[in-house]
PDB file of N, CA and C in Angstrom:
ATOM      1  N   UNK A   1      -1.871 -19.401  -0.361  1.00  0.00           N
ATOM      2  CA  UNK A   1      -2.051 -18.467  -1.458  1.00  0.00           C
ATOM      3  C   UNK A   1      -2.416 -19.229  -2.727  1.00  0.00           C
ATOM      4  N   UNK A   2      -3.093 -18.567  -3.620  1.00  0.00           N
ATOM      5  CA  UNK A   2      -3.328 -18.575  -4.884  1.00  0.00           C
ATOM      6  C   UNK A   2      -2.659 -18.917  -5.815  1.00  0.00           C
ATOM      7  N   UNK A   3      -2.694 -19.504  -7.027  1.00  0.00           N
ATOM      8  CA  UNK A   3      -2.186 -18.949  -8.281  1.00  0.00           C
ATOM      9  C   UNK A   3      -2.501 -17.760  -8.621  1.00  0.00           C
ATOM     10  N   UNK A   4      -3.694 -17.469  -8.267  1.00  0.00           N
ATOM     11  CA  UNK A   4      -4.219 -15.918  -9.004  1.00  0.00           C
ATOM     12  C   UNK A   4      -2.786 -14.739  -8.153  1.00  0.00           C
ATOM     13  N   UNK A   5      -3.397 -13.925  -9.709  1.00  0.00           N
ATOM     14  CA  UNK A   5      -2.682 -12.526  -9.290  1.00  0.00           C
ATOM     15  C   UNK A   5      -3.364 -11.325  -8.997  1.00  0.00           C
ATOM     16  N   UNK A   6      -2.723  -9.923  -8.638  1.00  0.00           N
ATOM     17  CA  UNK A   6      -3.717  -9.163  -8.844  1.00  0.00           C
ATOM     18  C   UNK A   6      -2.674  -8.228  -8.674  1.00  0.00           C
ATOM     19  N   UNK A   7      -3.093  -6.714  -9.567  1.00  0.00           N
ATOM     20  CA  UNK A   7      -1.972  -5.934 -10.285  1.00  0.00           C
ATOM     21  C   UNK A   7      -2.429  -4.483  -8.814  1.00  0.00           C
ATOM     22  N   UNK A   8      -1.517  -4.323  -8.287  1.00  0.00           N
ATOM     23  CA  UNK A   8      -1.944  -3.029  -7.669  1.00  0.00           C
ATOM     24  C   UNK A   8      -0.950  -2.287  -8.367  1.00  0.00           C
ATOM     25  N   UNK A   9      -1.188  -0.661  -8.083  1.00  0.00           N
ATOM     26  CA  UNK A   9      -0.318   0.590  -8.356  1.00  0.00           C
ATOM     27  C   UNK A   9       0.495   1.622  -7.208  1.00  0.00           C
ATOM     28  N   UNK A  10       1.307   1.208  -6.711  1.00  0.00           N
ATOM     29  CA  UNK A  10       1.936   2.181  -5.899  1.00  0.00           C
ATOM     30  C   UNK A  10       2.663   3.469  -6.187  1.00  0.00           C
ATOM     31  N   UNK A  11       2.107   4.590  -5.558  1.00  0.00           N
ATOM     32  CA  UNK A  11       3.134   5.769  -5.507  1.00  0.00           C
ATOM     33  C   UNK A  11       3.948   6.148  -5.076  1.00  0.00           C
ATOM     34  N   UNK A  12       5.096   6.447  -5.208  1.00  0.00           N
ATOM     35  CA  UNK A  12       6.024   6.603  -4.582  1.00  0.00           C
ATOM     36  C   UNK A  12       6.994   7.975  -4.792  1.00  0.00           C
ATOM     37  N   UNK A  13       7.983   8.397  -3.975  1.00  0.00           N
ATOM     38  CA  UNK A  13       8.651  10.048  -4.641  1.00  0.00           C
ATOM     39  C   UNK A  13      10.108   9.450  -5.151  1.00  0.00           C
ATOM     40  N   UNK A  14      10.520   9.728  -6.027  1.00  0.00           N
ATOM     41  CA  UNK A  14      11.769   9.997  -6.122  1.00  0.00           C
ATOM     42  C   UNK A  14      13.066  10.314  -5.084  1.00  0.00           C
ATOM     43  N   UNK A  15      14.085  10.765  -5.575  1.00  0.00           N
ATOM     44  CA  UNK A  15      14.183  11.504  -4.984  1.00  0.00           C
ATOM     45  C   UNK A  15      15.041  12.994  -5.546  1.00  0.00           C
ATOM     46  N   UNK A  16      14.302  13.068  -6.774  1.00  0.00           N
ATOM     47  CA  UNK A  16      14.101  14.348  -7.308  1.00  0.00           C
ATOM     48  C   UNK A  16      12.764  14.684  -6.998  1.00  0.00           C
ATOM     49  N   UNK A  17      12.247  14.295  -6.531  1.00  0.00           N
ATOM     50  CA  UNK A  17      10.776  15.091  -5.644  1.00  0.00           C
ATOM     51  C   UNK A  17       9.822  14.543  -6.991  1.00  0.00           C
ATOM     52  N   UNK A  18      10.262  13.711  -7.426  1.00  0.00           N
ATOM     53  CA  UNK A  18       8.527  13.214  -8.768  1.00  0.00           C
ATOM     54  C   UNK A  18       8.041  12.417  -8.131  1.00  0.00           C
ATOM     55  N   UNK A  19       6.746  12.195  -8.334  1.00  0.00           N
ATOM     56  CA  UNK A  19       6.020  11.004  -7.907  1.00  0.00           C
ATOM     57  C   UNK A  19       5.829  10.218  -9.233  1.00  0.00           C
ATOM     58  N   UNK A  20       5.877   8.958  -8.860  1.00  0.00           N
ATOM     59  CA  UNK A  20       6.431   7.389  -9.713  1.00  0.00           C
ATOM     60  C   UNK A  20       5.080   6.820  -9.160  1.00  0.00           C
ATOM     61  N   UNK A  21       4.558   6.087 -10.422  1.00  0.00           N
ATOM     62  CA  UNK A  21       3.407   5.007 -10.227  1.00  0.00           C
ATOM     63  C   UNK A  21       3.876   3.825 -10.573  1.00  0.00           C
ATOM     64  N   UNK A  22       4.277   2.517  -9.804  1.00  0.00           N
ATOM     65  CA  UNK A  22       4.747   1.495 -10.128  1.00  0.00           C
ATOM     66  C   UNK A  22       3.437   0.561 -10.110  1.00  0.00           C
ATOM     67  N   UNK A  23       3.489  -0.519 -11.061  1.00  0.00           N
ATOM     68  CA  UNK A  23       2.621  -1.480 -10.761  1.00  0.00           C
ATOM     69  C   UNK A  23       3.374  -2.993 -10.729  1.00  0.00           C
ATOM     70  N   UNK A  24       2.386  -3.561  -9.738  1.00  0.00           N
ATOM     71  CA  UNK A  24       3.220  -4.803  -9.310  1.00  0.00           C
ATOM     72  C   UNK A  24       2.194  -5.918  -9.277  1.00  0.00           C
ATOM     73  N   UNK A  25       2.635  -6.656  -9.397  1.00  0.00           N
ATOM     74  CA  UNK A  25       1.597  -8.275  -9.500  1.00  0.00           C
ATOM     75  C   UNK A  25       1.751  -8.940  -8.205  1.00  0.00           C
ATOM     76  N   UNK A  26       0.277  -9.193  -7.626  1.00  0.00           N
ATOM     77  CA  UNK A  26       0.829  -9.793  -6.019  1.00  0.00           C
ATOM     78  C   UNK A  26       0.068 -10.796  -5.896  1.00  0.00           C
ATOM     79  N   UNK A  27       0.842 -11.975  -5.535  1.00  0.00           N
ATOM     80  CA  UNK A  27      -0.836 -13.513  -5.161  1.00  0.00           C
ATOM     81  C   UNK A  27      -1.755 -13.075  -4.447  1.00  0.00           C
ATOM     82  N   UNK A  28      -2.820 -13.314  -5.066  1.00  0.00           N
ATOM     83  CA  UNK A  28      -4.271 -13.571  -4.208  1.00  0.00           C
ATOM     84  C   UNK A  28      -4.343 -14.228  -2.981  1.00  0.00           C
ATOM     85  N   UNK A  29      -4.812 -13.854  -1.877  1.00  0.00           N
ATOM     86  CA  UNK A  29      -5.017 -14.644  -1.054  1.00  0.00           C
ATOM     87  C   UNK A  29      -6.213 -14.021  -0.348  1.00  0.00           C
ATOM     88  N   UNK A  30      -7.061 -14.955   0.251  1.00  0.00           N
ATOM     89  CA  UNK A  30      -7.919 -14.679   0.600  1.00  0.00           C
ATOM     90  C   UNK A  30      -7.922 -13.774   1.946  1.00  0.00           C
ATOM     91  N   UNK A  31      -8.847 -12.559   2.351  1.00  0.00           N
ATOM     92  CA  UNK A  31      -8.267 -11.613   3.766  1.00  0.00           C
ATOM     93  C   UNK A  31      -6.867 -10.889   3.850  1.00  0.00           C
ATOM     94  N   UNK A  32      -6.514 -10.542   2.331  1.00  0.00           N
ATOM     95  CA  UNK A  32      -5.100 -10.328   2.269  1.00  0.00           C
ATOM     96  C   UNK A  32      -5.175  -8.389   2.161  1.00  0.00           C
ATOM     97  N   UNK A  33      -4.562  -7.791   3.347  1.00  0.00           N
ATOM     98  CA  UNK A  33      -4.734  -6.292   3.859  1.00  0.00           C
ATOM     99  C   UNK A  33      -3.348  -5.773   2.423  1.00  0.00           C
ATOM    100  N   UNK A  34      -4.019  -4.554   2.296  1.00  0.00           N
ATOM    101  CA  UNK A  34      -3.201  -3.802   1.716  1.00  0.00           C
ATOM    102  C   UNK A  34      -1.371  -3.800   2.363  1.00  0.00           C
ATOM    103  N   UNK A  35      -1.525  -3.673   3.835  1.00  0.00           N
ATOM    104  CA  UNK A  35      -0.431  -3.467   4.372  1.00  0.00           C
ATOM    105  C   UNK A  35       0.102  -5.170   3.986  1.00  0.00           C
ATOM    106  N   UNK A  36      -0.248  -6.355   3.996  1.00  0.00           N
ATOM    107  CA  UNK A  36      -0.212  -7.469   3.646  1.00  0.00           C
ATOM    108  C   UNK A  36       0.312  -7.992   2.187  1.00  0.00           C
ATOM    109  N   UNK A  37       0.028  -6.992   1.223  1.00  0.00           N
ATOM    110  CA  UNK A  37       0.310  -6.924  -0.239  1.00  0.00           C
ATOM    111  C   UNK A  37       2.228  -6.039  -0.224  1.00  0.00           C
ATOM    112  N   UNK A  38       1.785  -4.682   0.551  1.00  0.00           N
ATOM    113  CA  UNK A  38       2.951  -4.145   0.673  1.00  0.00           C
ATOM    114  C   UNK A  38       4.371  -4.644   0.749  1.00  0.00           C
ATOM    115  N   UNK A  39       4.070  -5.239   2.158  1.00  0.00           N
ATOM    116  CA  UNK A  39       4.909  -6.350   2.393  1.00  0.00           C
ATOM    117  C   UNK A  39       5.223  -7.754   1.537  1.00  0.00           C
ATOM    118  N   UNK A  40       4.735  -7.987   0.643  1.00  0.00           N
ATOM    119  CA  UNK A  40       5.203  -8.994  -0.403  1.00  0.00           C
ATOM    120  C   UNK A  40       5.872  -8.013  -1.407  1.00  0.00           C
ATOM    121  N   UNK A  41       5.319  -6.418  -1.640  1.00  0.00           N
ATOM    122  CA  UNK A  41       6.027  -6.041  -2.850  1.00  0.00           C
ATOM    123  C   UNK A  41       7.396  -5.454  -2.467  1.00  0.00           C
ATOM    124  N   UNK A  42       7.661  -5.548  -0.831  1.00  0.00           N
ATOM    125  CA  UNK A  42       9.135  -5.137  -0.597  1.00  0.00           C
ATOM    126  C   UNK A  42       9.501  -6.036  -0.983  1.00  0.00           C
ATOM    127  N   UNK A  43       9.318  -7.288  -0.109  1.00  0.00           N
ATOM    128  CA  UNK A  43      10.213  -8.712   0.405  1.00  0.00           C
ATOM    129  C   UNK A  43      10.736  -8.975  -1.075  1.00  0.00           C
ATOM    130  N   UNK A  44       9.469  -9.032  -1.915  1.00  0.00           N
ATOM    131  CA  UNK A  44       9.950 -10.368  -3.290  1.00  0.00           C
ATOM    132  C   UNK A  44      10.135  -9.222  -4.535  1.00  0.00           C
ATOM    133  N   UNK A  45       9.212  -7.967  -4.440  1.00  0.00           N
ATOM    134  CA  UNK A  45       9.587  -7.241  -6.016  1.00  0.00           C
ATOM    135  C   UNK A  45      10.316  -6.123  -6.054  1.00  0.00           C
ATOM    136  N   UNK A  46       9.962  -5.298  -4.841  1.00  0.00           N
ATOM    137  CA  UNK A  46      10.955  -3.578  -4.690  1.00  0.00           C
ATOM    138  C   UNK A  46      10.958  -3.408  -3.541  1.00  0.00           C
ATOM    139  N   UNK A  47      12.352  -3.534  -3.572  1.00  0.00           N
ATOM    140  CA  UNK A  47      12.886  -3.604  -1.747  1.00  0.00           C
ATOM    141  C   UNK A  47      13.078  -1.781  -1.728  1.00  0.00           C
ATOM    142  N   UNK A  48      12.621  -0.831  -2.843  1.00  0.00           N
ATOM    143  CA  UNK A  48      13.049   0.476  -2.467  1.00  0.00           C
ATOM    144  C   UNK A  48      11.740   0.989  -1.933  1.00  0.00           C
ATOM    145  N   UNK A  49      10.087   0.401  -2.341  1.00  0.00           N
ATOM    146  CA  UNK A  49       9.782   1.248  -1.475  1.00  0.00           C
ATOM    147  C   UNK A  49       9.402   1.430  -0.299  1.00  0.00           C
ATOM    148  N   UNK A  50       9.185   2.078   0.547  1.00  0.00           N
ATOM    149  CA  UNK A  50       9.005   2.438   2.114  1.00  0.00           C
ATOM    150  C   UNK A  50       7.735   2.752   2.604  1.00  0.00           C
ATOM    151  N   UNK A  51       7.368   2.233   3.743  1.00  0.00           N
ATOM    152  CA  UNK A  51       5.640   2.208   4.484  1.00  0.00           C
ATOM    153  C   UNK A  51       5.927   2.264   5.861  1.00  0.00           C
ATOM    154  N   UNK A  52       4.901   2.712   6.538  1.00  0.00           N
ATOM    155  CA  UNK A  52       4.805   2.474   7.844  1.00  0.00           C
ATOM    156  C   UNK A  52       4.090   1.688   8.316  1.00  0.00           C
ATOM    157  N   UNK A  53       4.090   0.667   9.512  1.00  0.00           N
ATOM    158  CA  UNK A  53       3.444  -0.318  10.282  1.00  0.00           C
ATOM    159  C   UNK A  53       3.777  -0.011  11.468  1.00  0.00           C
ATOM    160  N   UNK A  54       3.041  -0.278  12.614  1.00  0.00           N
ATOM    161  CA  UNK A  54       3.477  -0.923  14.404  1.00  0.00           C
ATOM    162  C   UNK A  54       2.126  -1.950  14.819  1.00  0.00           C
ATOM    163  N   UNK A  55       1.059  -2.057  14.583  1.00  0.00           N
ATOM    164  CA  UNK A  55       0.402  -2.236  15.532  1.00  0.00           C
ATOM    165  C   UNK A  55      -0.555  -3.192  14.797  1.00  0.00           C
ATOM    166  N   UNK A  56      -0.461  -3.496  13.659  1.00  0.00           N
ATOM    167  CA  UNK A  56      -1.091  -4.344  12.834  1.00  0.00           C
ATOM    168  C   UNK A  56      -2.242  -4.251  13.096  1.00  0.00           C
ATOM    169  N   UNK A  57      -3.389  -3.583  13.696  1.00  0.00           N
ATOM    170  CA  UNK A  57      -4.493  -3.962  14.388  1.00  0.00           C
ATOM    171  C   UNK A  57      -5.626  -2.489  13.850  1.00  0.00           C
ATOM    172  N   UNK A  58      -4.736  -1.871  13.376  1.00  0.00           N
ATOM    173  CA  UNK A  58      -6.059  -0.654  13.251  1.00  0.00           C
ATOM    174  C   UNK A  58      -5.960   0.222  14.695  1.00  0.00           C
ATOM    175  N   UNK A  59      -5.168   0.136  15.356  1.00  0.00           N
ATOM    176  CA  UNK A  59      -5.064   1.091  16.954  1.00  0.00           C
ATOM    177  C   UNK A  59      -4.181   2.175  16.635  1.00  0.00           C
ATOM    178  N   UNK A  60      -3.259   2.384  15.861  1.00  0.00           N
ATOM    179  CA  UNK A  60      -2.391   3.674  16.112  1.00  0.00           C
ATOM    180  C   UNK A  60      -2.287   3.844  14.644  1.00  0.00           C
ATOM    181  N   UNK A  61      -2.634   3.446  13.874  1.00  0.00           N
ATOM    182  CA  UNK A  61      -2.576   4.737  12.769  1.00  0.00           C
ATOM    183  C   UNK A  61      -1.553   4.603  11.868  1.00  0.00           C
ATOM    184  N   UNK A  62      -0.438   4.088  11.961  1.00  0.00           N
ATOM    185  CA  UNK A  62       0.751   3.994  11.537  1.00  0.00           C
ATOM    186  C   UNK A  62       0.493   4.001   9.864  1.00  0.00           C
ATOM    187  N   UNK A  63      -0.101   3.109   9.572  1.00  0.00           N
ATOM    188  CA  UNK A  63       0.048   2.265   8.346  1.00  0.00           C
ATOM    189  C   UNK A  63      -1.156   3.328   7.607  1.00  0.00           C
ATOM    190  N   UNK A  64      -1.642   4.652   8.091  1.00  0.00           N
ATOM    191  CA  UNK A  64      -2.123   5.563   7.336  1.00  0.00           C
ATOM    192  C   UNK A  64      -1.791   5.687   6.039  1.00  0.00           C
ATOM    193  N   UNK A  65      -2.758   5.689   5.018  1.00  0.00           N
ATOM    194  CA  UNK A  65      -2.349   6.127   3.603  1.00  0.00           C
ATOM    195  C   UNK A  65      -3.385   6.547   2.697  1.00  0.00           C
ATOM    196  N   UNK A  66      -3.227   6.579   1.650  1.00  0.00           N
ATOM    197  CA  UNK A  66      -4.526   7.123   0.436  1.00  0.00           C
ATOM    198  C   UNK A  66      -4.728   5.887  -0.455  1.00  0.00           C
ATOM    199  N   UNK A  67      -5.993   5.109  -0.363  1.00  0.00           N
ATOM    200  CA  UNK A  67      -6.311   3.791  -1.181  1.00  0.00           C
ATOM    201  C   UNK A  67      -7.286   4.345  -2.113  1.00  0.00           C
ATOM    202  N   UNK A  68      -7.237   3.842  -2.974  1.00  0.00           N
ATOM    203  CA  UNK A  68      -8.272   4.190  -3.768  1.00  0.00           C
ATOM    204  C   UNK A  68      -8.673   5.682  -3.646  1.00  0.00           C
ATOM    205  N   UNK A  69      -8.255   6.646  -3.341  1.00  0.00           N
ATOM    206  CA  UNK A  69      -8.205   8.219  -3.194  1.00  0.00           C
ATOM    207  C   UNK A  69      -8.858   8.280  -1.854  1.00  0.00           C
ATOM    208  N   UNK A  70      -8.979   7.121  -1.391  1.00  0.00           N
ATOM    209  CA  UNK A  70      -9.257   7.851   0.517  1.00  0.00           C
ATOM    210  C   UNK A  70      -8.544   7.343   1.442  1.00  0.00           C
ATOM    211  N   UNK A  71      -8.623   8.134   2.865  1.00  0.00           N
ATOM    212  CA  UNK A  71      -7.906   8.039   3.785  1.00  0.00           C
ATOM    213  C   UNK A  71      -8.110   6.343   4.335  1.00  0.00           C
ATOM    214  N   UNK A  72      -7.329   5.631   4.782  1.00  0.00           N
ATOM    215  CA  UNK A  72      -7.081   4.026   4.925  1.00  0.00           C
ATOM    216  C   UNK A  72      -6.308   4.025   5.835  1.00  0.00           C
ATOM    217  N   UNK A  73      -6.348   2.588   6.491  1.00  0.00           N
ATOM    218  CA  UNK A  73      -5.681   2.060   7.468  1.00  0.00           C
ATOM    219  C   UNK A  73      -5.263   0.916   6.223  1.00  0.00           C
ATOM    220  N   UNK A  74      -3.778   0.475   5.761  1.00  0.00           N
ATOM    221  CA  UNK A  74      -3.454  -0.406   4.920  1.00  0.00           C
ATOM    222  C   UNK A  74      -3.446  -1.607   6.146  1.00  0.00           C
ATOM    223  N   UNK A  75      -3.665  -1.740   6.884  1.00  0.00           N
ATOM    224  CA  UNK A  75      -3.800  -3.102   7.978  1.00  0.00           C
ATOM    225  C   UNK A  75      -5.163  -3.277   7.936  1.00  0.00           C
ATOM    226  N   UNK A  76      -6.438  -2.920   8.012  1.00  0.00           N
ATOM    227  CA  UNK A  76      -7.881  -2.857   7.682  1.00  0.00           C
ATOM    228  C   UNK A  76      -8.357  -2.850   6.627  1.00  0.00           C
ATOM    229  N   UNK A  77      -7.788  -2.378   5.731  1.00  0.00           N
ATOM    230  CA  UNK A  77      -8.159  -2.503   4.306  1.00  0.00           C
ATOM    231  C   UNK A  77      -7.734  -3.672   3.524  1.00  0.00           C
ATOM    232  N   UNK A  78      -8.460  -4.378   2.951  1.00  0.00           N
ATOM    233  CA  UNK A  78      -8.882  -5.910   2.223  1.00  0.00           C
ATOM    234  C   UNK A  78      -7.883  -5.306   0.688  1.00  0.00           C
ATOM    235  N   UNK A  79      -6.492  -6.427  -0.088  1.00  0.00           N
ATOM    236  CA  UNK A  79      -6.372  -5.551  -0.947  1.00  0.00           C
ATOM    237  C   UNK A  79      -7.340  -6.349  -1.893  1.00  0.00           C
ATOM    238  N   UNK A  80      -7.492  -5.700  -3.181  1.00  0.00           N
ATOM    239  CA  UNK A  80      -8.349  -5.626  -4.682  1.00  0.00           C
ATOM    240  C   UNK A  80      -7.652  -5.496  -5.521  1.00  0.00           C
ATOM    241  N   UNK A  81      -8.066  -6.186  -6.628  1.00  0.00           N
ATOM    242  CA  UNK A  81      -7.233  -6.062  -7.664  1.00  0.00           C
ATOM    243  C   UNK A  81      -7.694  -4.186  -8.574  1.00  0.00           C
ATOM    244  N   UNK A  82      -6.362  -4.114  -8.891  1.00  0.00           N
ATOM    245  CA  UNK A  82      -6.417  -2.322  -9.738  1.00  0.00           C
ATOM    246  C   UNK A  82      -6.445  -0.977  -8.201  1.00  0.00           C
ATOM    247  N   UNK A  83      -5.772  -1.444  -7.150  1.00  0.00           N
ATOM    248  CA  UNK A  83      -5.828  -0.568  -6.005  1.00  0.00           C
ATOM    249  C   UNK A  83      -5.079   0.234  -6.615  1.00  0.00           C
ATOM    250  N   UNK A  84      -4.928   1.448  -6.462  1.00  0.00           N
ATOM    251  CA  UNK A  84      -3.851   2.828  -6.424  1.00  0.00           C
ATOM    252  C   UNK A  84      -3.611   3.016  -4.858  1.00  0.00           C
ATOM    253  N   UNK A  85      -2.051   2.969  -4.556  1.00  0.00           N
ATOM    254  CA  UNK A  85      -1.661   3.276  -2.815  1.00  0.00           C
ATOM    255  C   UNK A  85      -1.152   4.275  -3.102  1.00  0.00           C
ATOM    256  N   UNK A  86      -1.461   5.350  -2.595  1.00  0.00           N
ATOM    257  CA  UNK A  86      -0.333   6.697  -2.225  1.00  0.00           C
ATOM    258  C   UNK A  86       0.374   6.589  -0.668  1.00  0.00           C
ATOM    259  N   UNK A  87       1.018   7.705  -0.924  1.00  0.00           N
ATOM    260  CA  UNK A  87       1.422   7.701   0.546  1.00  0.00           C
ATOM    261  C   UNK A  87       0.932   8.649   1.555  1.00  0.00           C
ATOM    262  N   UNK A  88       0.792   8.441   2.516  1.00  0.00           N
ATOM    263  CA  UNK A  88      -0.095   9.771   3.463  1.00  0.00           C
ATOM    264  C   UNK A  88       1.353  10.933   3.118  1.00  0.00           C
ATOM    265  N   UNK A  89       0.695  12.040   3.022  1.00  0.00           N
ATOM    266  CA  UNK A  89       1.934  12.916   3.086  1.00  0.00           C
ATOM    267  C   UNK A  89       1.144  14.395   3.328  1.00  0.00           C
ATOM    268  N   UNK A  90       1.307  15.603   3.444  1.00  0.00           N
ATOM    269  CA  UNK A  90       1.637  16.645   3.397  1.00  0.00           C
ATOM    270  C   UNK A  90      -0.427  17.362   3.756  1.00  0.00           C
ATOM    271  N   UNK A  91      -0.536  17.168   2.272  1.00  0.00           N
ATOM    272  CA  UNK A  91      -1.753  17.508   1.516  1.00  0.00           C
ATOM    273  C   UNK A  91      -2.812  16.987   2.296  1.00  0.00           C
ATOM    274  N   UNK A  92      -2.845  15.887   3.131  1.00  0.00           N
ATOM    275  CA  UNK A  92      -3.891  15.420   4.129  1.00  0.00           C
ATOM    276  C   UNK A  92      -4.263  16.200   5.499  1.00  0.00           C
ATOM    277  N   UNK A  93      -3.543  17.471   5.575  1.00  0.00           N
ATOM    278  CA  UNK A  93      -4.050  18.111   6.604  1.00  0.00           C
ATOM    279  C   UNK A  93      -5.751  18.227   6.709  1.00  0.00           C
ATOM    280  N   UNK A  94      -5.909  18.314   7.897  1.00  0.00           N
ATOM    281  CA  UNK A  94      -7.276  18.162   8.838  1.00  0.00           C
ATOM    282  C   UNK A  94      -8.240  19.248   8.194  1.00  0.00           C
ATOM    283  N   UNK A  95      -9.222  18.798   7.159  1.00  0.00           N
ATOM    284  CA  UNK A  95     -10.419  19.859   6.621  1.00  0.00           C
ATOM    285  C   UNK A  95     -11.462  20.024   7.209  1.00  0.00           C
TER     286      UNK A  95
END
């Protein structure tokens, strides 16, 4: 890894039902997946928020979410600095 940083924004609910935009500073590294960033902002900055993973590979879906306002695989997706992560939830039913 890097010295460099790079600031993503995660959403997250309460649990008075608000949604919270946190931003977090994560090392650069080169080929570094959203689901890859995630996992540094439990381990080292907020162990509260919660994601899904199994399969690391892009095969089952797990790690579904909203990047940049579209549907993502956070294991396939490269992160960038200024990402917005939501969480897959509700509102993503099949159009």
């Amino acid at each position: 890894m890097s010295d460099m940083q790079i600031t993503i924004r995660i959403r997250t609910w309460s649990d008075d039902g608000r949604r919270h935009l946190g931003e977090y500073l994560v090392p650069e590294a080169e080929g570094m997946s959203v689901l890859n960033a995630l996992e540094y902002v439990c381990e080292h900055l907020d162990s509260t928020i919660a994601y899904r993973s199994s399969c690391r590979r892009g095969v089952c879906g797990g790690c579904a979410m909203k990047i940049n306002g579209k549907r993502r695989l956070a294991c396939e997706t490269l992160i960038q600095d200024g990402m917005e992560i939501d969480p897959f939830d509700e509102e993503w039913g099949e159009r």
